[in-house]
C-alpha atoms as a PDB file:
ATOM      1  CA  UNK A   1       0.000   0.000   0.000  1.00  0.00           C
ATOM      2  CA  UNK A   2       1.423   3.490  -1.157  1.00  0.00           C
ATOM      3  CA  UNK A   3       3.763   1.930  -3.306  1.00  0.00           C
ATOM      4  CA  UNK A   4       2.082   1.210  -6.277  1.00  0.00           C
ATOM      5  CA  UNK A   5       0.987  -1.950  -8.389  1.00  0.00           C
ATOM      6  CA  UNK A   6       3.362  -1.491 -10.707  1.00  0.00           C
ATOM      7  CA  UNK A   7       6.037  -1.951  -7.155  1.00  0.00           C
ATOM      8  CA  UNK A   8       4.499  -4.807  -6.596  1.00  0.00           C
ATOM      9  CA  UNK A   9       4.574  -6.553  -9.727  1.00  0.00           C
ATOM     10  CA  UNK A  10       7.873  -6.224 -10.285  1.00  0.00           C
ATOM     11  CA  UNK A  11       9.164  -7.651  -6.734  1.00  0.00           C
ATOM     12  CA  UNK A  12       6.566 -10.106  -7.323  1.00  0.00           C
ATOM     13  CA  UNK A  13       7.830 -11.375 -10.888  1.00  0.00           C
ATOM     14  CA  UNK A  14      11.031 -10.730  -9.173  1.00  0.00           C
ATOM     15  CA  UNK A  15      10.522 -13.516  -6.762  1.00  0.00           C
ATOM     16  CA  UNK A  16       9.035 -15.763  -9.145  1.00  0.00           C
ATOM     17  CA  UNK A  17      12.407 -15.162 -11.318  1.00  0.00           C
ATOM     18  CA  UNK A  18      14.777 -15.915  -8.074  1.00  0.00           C
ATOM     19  CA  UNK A  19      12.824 -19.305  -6.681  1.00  0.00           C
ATOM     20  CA  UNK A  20       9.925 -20.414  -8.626  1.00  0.00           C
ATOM     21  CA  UNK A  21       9.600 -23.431  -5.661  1.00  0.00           C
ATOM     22  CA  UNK A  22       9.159 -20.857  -2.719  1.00  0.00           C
ATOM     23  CA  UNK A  23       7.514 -18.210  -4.569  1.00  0.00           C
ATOM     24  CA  UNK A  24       4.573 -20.438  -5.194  1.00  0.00           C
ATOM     25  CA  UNK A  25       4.285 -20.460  -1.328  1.00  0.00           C
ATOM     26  CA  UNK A  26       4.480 -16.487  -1.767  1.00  0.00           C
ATOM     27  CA  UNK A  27       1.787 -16.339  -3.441  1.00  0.00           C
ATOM     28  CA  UNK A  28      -0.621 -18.119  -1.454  1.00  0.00           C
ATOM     29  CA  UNK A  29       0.284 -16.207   1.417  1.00  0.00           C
ATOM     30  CA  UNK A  30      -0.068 -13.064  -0.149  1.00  0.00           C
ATOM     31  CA  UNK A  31      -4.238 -13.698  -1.471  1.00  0.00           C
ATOM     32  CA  UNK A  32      -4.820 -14.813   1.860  1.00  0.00           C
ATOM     33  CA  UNK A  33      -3.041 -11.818   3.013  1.00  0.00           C
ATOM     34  CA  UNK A  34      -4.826  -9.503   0.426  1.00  0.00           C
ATOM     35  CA  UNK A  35      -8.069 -11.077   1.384  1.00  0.00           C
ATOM     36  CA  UNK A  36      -7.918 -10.248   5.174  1.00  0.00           C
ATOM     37  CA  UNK A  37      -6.788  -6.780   3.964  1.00  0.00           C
ATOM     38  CA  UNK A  38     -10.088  -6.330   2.027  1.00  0.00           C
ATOM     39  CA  UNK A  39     -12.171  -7.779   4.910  1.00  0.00           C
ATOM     40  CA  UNK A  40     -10.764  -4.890   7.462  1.00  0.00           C
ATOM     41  CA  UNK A  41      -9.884  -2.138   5.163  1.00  0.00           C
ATOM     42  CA  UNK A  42     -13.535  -1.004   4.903  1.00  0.00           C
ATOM     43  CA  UNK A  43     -13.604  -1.331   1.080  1.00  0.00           C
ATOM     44  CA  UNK A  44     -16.970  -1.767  -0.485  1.00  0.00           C
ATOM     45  CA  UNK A  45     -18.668  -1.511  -3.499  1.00  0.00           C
ATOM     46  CA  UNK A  46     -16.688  -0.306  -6.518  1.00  0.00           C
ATOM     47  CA  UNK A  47     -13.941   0.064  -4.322  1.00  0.00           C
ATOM     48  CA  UNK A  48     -13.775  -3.488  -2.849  1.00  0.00           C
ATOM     49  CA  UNK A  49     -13.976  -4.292  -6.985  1.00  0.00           C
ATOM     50  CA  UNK A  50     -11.205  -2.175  -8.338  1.00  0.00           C
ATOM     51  CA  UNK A  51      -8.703  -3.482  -5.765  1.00  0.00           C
ATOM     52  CA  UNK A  52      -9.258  -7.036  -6.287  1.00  0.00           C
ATOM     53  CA  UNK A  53      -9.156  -6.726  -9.971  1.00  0.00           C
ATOM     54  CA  UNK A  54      -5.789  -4.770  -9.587  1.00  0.00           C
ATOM     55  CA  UNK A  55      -4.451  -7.226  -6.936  1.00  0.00           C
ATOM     56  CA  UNK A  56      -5.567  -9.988  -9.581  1.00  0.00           C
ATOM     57  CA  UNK A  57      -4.059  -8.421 -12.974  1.00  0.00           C
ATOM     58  CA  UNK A  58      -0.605  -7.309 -11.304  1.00  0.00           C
ATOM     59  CA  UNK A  59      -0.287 -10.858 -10.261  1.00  0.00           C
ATOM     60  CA  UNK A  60      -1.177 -12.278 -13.300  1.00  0.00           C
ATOM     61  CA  UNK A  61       1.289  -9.904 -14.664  1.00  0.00           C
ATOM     62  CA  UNK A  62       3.916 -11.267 -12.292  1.00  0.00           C
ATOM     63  CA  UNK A  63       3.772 -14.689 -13.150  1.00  0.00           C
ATOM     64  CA  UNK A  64       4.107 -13.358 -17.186  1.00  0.00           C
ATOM     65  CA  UNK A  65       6.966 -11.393 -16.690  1.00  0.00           C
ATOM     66  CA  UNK A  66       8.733 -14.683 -15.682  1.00  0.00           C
ATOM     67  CA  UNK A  67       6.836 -16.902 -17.812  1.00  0.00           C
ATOM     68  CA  UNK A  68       9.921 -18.339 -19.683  1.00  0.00           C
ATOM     69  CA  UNK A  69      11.236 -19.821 -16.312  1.00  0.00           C
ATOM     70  CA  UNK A  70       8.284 -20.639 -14.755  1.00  0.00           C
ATOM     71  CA  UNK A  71       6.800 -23.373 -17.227  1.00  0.00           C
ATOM     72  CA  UNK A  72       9.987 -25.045 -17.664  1.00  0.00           C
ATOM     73  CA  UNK A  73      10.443 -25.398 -13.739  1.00  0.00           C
ATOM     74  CA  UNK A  74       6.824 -26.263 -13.258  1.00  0.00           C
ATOM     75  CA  UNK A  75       7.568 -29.442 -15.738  1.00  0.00           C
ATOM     76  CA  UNK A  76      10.681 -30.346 -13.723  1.00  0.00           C
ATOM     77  CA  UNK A  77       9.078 -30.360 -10.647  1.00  0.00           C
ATOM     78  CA  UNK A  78       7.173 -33.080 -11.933  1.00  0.00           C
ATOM     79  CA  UNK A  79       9.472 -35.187 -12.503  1.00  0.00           C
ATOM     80  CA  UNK A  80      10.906 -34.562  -8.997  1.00  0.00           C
ATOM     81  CA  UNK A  81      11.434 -37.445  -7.100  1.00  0.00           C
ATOM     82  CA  UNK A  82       8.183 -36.602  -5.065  1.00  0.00           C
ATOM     83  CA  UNK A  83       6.339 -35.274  -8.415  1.00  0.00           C
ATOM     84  CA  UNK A  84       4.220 -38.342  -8.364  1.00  0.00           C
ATOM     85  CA  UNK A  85       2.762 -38.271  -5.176  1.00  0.00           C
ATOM     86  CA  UNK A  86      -1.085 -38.555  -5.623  1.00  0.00           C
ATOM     87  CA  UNK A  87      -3.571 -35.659  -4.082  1.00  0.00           C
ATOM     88  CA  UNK A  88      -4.632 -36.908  -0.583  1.00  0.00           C
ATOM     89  CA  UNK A  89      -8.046 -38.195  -0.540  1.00  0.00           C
ATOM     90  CA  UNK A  90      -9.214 -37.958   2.846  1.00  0.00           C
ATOM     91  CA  UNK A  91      -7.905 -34.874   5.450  1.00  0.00           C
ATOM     92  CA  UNK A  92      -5.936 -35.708   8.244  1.00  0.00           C
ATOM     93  CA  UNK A  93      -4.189 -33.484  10.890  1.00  0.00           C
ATOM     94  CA  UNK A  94      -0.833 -33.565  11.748  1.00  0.00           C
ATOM     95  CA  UNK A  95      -0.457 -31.943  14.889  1.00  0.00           C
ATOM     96  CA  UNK A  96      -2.408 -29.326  17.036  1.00  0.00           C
ATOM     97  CA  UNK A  97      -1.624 -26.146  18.209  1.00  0.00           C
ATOM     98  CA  UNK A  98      -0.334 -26.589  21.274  1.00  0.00           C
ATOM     99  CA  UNK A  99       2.425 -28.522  19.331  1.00  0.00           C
ATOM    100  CA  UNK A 100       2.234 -25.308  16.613  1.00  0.00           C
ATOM    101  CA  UNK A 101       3.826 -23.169  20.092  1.00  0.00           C
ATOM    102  CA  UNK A 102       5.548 -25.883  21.407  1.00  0.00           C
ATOM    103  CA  UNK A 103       8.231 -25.457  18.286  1.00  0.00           C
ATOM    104  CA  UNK A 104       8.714 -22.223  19.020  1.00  0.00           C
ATOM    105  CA  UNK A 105      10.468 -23.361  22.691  1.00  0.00           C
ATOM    106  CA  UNK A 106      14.597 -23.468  22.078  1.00  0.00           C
ATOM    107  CA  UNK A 107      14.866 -26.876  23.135  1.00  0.00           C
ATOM    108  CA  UNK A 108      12.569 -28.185  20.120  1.00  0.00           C
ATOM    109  CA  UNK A 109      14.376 -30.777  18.230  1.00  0.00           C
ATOM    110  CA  UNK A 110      14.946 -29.508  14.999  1.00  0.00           C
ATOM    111  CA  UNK A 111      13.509 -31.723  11.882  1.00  0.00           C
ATOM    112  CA  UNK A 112      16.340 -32.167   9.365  1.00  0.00           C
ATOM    113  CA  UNK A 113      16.321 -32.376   6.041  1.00  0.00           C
ATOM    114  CA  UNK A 114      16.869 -36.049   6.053  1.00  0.00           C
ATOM    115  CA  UNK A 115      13.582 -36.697   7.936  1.00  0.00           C
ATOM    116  CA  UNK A 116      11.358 -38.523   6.073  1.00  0.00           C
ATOM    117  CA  UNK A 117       7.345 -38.486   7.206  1.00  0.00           C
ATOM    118  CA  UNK A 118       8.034 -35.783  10.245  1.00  0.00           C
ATOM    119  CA  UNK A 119       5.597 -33.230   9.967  1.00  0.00           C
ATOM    120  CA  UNK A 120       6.629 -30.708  12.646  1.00  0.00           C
ATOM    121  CA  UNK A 121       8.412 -27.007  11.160  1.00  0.00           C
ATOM    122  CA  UNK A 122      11.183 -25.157  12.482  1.00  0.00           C
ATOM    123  CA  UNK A 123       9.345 -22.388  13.768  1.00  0.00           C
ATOM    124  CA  UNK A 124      12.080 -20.950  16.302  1.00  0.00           C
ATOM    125  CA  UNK A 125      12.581 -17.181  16.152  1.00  0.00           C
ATOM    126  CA  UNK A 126      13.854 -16.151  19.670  1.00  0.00           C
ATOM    127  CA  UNK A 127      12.328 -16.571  23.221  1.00  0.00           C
ATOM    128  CA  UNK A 128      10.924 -13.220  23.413  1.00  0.00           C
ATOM    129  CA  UNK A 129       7.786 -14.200  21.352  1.00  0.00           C
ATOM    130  CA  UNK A 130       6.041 -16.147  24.299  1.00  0.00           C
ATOM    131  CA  UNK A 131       6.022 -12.545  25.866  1.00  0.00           C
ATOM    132  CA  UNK A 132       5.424 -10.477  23.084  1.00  0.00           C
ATOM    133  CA  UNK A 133       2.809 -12.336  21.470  1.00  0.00           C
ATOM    134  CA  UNK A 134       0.930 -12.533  24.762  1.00  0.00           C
ATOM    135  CA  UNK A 135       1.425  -8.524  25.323  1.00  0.00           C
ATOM    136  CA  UNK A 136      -0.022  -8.188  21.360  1.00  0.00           C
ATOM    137  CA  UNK A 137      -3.323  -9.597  23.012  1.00  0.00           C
ATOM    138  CA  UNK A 138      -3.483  -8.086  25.843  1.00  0.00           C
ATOM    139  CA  UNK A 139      -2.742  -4.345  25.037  1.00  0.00           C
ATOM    140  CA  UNK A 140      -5.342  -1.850  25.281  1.00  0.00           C
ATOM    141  CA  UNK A 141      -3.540   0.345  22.501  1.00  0.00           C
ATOM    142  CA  UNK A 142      -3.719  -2.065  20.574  1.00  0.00           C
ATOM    143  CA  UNK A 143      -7.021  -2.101  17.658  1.00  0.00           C
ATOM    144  CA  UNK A 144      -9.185  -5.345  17.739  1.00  0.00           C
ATOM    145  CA  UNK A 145      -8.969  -5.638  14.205  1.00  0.00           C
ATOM    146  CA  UNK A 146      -5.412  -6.104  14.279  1.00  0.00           C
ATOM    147  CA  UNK A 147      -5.510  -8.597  17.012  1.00  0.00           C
ATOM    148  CA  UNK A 148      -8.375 -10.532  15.110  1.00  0.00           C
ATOM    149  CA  UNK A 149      -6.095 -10.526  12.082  1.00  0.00           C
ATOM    150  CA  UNK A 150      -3.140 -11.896  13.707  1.00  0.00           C
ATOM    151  CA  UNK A 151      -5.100 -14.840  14.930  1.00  0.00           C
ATOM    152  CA  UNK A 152      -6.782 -15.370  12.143  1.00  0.00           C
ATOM    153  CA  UNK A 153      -3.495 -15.344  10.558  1.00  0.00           C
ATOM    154  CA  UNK A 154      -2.018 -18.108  13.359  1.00  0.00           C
ATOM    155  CA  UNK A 155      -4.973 -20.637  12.839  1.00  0.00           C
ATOM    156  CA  UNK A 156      -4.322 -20.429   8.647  1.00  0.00           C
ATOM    157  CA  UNK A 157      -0.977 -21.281   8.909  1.00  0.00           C
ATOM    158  CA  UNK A 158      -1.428 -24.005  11.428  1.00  0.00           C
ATOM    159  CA  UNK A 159      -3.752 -25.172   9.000  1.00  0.00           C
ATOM    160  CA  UNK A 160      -1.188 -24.911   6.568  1.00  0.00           C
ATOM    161  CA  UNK A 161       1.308 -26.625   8.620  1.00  0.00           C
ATOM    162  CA  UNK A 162      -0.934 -29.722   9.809  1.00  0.00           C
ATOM    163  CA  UNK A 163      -3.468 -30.530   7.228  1.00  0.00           C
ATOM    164  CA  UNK A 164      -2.319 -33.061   5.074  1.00  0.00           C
ATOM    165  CA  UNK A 165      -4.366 -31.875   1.957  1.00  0.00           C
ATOM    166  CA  UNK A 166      -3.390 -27.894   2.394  1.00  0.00           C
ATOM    167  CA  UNK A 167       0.766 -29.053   3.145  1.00  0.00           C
ATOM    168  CA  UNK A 168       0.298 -31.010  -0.345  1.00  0.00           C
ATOM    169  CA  UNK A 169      -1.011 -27.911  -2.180  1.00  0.00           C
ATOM    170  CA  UNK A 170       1.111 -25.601  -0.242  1.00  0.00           C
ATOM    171  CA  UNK A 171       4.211 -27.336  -1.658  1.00  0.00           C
ATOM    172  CA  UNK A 172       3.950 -27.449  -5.305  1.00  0.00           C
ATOM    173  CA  UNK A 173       1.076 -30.276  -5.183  1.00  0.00           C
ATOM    174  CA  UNK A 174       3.739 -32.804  -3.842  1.00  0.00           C
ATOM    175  CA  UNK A 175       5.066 -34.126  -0.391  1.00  0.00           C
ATOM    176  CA  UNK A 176       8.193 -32.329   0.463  1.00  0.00           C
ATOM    177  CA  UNK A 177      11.156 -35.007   1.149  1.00  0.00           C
ATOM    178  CA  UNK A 178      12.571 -33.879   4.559  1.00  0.00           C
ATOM    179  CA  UNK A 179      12.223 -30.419   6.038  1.00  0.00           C
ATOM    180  CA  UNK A 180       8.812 -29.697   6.474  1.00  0.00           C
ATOM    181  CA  UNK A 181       6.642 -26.845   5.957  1.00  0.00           C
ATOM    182  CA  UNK A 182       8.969 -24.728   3.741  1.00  0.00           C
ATOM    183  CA  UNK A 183       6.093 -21.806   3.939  1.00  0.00           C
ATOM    184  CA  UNK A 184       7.176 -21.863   7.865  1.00  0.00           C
ATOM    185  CA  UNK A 185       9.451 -18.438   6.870  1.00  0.00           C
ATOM    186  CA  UNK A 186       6.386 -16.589   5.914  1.00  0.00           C
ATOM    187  CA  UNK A 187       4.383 -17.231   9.449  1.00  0.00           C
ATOM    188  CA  UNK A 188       7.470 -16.244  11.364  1.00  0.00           C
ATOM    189  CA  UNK A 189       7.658 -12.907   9.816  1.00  0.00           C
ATOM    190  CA  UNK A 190       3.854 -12.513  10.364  1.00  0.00           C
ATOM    191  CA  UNK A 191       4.598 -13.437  13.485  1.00  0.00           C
ATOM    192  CA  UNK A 192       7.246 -11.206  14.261  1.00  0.00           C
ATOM    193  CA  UNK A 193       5.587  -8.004  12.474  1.00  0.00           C
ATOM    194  CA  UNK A 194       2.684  -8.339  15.654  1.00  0.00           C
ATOM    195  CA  UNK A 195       5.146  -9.167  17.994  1.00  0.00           C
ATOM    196  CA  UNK A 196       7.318  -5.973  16.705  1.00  0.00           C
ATOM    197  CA  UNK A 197       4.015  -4.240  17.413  1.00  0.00           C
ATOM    198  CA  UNK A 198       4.041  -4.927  20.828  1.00  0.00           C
ATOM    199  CA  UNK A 199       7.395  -4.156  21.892  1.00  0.00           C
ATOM    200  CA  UNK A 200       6.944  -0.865  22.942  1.00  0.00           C
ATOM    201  CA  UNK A 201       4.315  -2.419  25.965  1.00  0.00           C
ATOM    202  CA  UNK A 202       7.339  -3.634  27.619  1.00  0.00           C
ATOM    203  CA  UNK A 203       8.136  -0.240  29.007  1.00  0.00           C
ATOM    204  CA  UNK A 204       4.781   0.456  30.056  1.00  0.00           C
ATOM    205  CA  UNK A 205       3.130  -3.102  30.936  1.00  0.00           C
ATOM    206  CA  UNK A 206       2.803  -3.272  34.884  1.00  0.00           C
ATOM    207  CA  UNK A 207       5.032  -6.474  36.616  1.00  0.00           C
ATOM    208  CA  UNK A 208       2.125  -8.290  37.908  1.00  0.00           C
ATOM    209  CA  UNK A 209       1.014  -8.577  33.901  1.00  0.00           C
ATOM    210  CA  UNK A 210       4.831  -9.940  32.997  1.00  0.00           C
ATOM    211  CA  UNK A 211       4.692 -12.109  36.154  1.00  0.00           C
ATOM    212  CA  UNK A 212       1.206 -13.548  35.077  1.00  0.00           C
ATOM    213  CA  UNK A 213       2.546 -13.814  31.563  1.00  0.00           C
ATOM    214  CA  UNK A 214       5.547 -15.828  32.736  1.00  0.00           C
ATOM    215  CA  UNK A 215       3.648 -18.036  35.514  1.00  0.00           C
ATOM    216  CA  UNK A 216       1.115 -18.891  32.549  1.00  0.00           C
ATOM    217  CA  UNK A 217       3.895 -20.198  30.079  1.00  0.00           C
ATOM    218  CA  UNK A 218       5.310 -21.663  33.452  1.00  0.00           C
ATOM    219  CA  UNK A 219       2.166 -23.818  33.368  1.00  0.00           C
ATOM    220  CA  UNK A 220       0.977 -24.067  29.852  1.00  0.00           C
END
């Protein structure tokens, strides 16, 4: 916003030109991003209509300015060794949530990228989030919308994470072999924007709500 579609076309094609692989997950993040944008921005109307026909044509747009590397790589992936994995018929969940947070602890294993049928990302990003995140919530500066949109944007990407059918789409239409949930660098900087957010609290959040923050991660 303020930049421009032509701005983001370019850094979009730009992407696609750089890693065709991770740009796919790119993209999925960014309609889901665009669509929670539209949902709070108070668009309607003609409005609501001109900005998701310009967030569609750039895109399109995009993926043309690098269209002579992105169908070649799109048949190669094919042919990965994982190309031929068949779309999952039936969902099934990975993990919960409460395993989602538990990888962002320091003393979560890390999955390598030799680990075949392991399910759980790399989510680490410093200790500091577990009182942060909690002080995101909490804050009375803080909008509602903002805080809705940051949870709504936890749940998708645990969905994305643990749901067998959405972690086959999310990567290419295939299984990844080893190191799962390659989209995991997107949540951690959506993460880490809201968590960004609520640093300044820390100067004026009162001990007894850092205490009760600590004594609940104590016990959760």
């Amino acid at each position: 916003e303020g930049c421009g579609g032509l701005f983001y076309c370019l850094m979009l094609g730009l992407s696609v030109w750089c890693n065709y692989y991770i740009s796919m997950m790119v993209c999925m993040f960014l309609a889901f991003y665009f669509l929670v944008y539209l949902a709070f921005s108070g668009k309607r109307g003609k409005e609501f209509g001109k900005a998701a026909v310009s967030f569609a044509g750039y895109s399109i747009l995009a993926a043309g300015l690098s269209a002579v590397l992105l169908f070649p790589e799109m048949e190669a992936i094919q042919i990965a060794g994982s190309g031929d994995n068949p779309f999952p018929k039936t969902a099934e969940f990975y993990f919960g949530i409460k395993d989602l947070l538990c990888r962002h602890l320091v003393f979560a294993p890390p999955t390598g990228l030799t680990e075949w049928g392991v399910h759980l990302p790399n989510l680490y990003c410093g200790g500091t989030v577990f009182v942060l995140l909690p002080l995101f919530f909490l804050s009375e500066k803080i909008s509602w919308t903002k805080k809705l949109i940051c949870g709504a944007g936890i749940l998708f990407f645990w969905f994305a994470f643990s749901v067998n059918i959405a972690d086959f789409i999310w990567h290419g239409f295939h299984y990844p072999r080893g190191l799962p949930g390659r989209q995991s660098f997107l949540y951690l900087l959506f993460v880490l924007q809201f968590c960004y957010e609520a640093y300044p609290e820390l100067e004026t959040a009162s001990a007894k709500k850092l205490i009760l923050i600590f004594l609940e991660f104590l016990r959760w």
